[in-house]
Protein backbone atom coordinates (compact mmCIF):
# COMPACT_ATOMS: atom_id res chain seq x y z
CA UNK A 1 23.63 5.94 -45.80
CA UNK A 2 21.66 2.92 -44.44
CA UNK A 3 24.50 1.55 -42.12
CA UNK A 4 25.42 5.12 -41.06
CA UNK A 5 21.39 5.54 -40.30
CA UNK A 6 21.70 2.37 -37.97
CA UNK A 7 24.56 3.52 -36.22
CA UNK A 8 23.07 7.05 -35.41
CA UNK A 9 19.52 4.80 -34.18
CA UNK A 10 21.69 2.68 -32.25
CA UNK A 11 23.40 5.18 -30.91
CA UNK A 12 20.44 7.13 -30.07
CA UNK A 13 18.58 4.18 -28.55
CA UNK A 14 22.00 3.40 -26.49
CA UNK A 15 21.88 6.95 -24.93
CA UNK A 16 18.00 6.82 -24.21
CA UNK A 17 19.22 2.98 -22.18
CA UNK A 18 22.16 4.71 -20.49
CA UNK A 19 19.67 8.07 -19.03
CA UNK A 20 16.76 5.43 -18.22
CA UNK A 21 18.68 2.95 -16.54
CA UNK A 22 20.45 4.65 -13.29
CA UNK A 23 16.70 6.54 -12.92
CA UNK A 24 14.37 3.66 -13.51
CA UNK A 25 16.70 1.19 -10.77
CA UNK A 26 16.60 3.85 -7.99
CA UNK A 27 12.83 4.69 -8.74
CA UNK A 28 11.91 0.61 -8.39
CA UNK A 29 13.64 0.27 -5.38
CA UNK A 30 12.10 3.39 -3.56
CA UNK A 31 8.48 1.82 -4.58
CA UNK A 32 9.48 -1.71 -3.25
CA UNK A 33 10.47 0.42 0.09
CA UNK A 34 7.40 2.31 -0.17
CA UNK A 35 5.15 -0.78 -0.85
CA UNK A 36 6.64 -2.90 2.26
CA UNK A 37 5.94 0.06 4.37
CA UNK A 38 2.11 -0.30 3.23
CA UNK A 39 1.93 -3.49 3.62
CA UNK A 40 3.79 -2.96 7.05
CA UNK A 41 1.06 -0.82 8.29
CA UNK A 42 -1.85 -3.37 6.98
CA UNK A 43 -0.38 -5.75 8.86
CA UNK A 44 -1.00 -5.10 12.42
CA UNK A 45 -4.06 -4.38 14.07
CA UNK A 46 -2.28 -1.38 16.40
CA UNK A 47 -1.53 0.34 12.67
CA UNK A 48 -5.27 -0.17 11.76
CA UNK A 49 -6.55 0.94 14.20
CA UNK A 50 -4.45 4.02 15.27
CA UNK A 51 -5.69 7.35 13.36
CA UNK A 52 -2.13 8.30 12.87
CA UNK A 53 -1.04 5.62 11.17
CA UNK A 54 -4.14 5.41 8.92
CA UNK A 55 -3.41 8.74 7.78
CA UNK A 56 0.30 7.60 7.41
CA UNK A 57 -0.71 5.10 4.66
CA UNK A 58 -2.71 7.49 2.99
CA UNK A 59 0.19 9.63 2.28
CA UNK A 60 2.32 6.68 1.47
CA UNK A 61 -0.04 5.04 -0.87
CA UNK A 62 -0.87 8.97 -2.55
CA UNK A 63 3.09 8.86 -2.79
CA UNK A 64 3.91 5.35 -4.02
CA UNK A 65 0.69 5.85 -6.76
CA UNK A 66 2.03 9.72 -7.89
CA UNK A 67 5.68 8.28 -8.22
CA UNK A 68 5.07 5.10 -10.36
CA UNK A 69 2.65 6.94 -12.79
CA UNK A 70 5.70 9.74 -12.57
CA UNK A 71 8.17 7.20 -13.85
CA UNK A 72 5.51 5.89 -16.72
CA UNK A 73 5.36 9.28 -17.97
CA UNK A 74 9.16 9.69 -17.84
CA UNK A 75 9.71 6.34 -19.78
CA UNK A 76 7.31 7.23 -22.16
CA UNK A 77 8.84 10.81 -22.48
CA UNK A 78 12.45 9.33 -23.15
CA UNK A 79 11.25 6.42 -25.22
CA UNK A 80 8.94 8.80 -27.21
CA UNK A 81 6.12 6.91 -27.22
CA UNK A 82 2.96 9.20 -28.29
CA UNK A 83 -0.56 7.82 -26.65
CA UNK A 84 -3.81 9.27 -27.25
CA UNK A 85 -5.08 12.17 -25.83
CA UNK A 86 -7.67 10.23 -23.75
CA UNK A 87 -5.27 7.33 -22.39
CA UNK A 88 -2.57 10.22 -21.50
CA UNK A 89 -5.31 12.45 -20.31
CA UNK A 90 -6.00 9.91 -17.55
CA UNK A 91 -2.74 8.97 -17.09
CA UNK A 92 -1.87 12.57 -16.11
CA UNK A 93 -5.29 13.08 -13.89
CA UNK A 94 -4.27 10.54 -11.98
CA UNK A 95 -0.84 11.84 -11.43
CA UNK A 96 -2.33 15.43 -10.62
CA UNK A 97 -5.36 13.63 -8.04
CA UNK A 98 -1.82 11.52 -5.88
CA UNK A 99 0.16 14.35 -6.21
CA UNK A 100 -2.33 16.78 -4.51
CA UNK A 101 -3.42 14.45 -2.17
CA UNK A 102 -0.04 14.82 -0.25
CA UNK A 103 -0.40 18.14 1.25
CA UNK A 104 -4.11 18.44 2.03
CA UNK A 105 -3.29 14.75 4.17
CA UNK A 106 -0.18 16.44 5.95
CA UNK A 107 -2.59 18.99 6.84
CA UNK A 108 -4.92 16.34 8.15
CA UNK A 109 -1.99 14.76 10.34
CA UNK A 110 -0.73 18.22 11.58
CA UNK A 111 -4.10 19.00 12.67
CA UNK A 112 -4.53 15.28 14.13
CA UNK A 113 -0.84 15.82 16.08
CA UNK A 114 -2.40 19.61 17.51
CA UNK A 115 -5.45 17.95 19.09
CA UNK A 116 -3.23 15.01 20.50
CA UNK A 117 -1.59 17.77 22.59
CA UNK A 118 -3.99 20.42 22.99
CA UNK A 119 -6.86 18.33 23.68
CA UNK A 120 -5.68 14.99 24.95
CA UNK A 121 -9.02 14.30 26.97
CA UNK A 122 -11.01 14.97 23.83
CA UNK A 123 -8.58 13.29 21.52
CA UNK A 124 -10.52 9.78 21.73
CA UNK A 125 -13.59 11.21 20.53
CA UNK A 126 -12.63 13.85 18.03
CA UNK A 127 -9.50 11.94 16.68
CA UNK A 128 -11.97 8.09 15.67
CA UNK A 129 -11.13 5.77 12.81
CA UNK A 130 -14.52 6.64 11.17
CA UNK A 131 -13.45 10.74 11.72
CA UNK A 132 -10.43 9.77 9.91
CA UNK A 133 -11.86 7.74 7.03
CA UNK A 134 -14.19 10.54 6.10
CA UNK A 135 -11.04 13.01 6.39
CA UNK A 136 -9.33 10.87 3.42
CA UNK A 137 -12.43 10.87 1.65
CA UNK A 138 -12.80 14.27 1.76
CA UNK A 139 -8.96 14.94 0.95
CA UNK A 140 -9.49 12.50 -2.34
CA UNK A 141 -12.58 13.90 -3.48
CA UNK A 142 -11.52 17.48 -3.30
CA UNK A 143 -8.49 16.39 -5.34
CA UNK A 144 -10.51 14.44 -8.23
CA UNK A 145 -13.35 16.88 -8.46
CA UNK A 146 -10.46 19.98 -8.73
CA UNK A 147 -8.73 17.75 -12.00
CA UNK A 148 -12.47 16.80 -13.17
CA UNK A 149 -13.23 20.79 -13.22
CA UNK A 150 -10.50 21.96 -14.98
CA UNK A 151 -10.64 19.10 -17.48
CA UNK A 152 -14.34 20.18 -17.85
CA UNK A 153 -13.83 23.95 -18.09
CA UNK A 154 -10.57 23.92 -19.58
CA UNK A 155 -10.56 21.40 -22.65
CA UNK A 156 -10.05 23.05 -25.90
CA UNK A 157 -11.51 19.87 -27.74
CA UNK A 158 -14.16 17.60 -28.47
CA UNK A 159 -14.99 14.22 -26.35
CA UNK A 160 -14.89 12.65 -29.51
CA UNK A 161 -12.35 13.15 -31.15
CA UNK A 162 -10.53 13.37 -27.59
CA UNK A 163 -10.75 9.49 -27.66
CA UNK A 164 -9.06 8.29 -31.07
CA UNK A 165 -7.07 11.47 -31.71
CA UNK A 166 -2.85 10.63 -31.50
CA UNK A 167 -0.94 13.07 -29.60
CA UNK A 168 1.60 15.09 -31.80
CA UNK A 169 4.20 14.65 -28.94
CA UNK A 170 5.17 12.64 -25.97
CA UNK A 171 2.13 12.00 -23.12
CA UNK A 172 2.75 15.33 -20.32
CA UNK A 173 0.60 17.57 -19.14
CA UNK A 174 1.89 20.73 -20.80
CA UNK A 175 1.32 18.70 -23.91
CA UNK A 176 -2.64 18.58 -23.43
CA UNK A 177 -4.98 20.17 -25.38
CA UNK A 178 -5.65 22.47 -22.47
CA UNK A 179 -7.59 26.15 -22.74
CA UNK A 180 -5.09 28.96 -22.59
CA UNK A 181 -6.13 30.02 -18.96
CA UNK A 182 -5.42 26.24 -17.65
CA UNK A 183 -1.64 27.50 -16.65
CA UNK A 184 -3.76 30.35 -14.92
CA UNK A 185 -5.95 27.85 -13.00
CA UNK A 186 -3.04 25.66 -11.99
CA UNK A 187 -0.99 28.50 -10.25
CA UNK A 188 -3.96 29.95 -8.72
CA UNK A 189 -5.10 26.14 -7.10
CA UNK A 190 -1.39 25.51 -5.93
CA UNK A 191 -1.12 28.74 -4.50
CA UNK A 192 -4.30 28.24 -2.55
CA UNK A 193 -3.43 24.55 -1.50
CA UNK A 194 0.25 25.45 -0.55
CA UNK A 195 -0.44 28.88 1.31
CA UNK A 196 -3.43 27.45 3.05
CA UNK A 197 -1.68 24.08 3.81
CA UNK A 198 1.42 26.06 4.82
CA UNK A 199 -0.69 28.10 7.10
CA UNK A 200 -2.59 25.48 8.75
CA UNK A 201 0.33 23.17 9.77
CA UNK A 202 2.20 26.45 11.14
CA UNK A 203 -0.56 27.26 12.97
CA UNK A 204 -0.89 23.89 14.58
CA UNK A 205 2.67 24.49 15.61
CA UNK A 206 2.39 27.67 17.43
CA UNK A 207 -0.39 25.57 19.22
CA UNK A 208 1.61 23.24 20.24
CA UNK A 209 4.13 25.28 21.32
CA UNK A 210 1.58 27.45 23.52
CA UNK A 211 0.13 24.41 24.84
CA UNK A 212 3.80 22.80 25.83
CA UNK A 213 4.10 25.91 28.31
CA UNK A 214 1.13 24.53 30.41
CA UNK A 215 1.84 22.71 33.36
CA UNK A 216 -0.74 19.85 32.66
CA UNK A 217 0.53 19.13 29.05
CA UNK A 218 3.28 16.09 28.74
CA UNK A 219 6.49 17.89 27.58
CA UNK A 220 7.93 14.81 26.02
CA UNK A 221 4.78 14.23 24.02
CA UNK A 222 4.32 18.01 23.33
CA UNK A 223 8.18 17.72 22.17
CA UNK A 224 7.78 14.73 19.81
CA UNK A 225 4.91 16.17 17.88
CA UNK A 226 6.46 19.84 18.02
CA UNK A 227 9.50 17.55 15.79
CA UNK A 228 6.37 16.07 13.89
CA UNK A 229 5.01 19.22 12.77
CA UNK A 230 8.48 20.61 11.80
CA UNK A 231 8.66 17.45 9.62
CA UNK A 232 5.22 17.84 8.13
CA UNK A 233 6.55 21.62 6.91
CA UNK A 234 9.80 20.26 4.93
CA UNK A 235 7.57 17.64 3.88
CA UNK A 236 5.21 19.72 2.40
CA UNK A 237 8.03 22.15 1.45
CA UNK A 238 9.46 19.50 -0.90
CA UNK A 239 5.86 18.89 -2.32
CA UNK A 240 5.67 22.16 -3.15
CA UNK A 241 8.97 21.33 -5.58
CA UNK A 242 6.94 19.42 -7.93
CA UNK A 243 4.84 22.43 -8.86
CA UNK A 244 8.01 24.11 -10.36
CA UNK A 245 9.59 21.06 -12.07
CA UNK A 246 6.78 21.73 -15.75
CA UNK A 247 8.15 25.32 -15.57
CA UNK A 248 11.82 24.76 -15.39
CA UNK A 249 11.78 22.21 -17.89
CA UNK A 250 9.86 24.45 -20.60
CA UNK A 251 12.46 27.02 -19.78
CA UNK A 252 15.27 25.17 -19.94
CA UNK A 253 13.89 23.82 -23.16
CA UNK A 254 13.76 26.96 -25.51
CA UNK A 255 17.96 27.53 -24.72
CA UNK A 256 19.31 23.87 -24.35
CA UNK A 257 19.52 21.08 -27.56
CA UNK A 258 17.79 17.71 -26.68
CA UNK A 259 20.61 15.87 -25.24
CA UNK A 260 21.55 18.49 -22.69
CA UNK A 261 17.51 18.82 -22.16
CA UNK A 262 17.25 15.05 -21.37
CA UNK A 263 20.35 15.33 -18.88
CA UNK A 264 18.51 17.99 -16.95
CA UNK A 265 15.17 16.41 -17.26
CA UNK A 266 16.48 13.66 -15.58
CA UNK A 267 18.35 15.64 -12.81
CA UNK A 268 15.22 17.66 -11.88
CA UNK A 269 13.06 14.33 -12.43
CA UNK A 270 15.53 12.09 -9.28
CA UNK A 271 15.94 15.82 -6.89
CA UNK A 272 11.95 17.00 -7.72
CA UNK A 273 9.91 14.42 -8.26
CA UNK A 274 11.54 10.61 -6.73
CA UNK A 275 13.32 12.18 -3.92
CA UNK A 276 10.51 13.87 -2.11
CA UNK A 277 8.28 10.73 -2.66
CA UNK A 278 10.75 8.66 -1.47
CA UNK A 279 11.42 10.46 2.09
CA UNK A 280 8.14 9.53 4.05
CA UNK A 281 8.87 5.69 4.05
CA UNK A 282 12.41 5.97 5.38
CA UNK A 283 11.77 8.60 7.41
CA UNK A 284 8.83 7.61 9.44
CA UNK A 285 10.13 4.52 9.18
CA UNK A 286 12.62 4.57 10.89
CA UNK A 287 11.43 7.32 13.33
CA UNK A 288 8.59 5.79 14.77
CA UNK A 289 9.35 2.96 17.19
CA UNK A 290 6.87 0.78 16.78
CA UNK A 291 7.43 0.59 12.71
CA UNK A 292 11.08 0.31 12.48
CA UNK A 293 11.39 -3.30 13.82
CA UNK A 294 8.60 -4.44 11.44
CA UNK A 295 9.55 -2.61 8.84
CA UNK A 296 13.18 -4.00 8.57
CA UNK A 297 11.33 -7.47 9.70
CA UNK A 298 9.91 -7.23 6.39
CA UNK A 299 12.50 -5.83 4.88
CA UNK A 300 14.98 -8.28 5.32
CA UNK A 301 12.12 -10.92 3.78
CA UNK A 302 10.89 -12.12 7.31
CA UNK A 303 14.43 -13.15 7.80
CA UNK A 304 15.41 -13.30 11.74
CA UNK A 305 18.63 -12.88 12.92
CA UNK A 306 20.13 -15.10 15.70
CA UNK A 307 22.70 -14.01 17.74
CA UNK A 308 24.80 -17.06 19.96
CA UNK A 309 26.29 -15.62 22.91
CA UNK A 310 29.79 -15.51 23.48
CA UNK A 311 29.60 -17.71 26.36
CA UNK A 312 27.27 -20.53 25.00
CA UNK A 313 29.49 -20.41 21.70
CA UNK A 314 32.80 -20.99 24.42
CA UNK A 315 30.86 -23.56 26.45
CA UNK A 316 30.52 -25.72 23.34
């Protein structure tokens, strides 16, 4: 019975190894993507300095913060490993604050891009570093006093035994001791964020549409950021993916056994939840211009490639 115990641990462990691994590889290299396009944008004074791209590392650093806190809670999930409820409790806040912060700063750009066209003699003095900075502290704020609230409002147990009490299961946020209006609360803030997100970035299209028609508006620059708001609305179309990803896996969980459950878990945890977060690096990236050359400068680990020409190399 004891060797036939091992096996079945072994086993067990061996399966949790074989889910983790292709997940946790993928997810590492999407953050070391993620964190060289940070540091790419810290380290020229043109990305400082430029709203757009200030707002750009917002998002990116909201992203690159929500997806390694999403693959803690995913490890810990598979593993099993039970926290408290106050070291999970901020675990997950923190994961709620980056994960919101996504869509209320693709608002900020869309509305950034619409006054670039619309209003490209005011755009200097609407569209200012310091304007900007107090945009992303609004954006963060709203975020952390909207989890603070409903932790506040919605906690179904004391702040003392909150700190020493062990969770009963593994650290997620359906797993909180949350009132029984929090699910409630949740839909009606994501529907508020999403439709009034969705609505303002469609709305700056349409603008820049009616604005392109003028005669005194650049086309190609009216053209580029008519792309850019297109891309903001998939964007914020595949943040609106991780609202559904709780729900499908407590469905899925009352008609599947565990393995099956961990194989979808994992499915919906790469398509909802690392995919999206992944997309902003490598796609402005490699959009924009004046990134792409630093970007893959760093990439490459400062490495420069020099080419001989044919000639010289014949010549020798």
């Amino acid at each position: 019975m004891s060797s036939q115990t091992n096996i079945t641990t072994k086993r067990g462990l061996l399966e949790v190894v074989l889910f983790s691994v292709p997940i946790t590889v993928p997810c590492c290299v999407f953050l070391f993507i993620n964190g060289v396009m940070l540091f790419t944008l810290r380290s020229k004074t043109v990305f400082r300095d430029t709203s757009r791209y200030v707002l750009l590392f917002n998002l990116l650093f909201a992203d690159t913060v929500h997806m390694a806190l999403s693959q803690l809670l995913f490890l810990l999930s598979v593993f099993q490993i039970r926290l408290t409820y106050s070291v999970c409790g901020v675990v997950v806040m923190l994961a709620d604050i980056t994960r919101e912060i996504s869509p209320l700063t693709l608002v900020v750009m869309s509305l950034e891009r619409y006054v670039a066209v619309c209003y490209p003699l005011r755009y200097s003095t609407i569209i200012t570093i310091r304007n900007t900075a107090g945009a992303i502290i609004m954006v963060w704020s709203f975020s952390a006093l909207n989890n603070i609230a409903r932790v506040i409002l919605l906690l179904d147990i004391s702040v003392e035994d909150l700190v020493n009490l062990q969770m009963k299961d593994f650290c997620a946020k359906e797993n909180m001791l949350l009132g029984r209006y929090a699910d409630d609360y949740d839909k009606a803030y994501n529907y508020f964020v999403f439709v009034s997100s969705g609505v303002a970035v469609i709305c700056s299209y349409i603008g820049v549409i009616i604005a392109a028609r003028s005669a005194s508006t650049d086309k190609a620059s009216a053209r580029k950021a008519r792309k850019t708001l297109l891309l903001h609305l998939v964007q914020l179309g595949l943040c609106l993916l991780s609202t559904v990803h709780n729900p499908l896996i407590e469905a899925i969980a009352k008609v599947t056994d565990r393995l099956a459950m961990l194989r979808v878990r994992s499915f919906l945890y790469v398509c909802i939840i690392l995919l999206p977060r992944s997309l902003s690096a490598l796609i402005y990236g490699i959009r924009d211009h004046t990134i792409r050359p630093i970007l893959l400068y760093h990439l490459c680990c400062r490495i420069k490639l020099t080419i001989i020409p044919v000639k010289a190399k014949v010549s020798q």
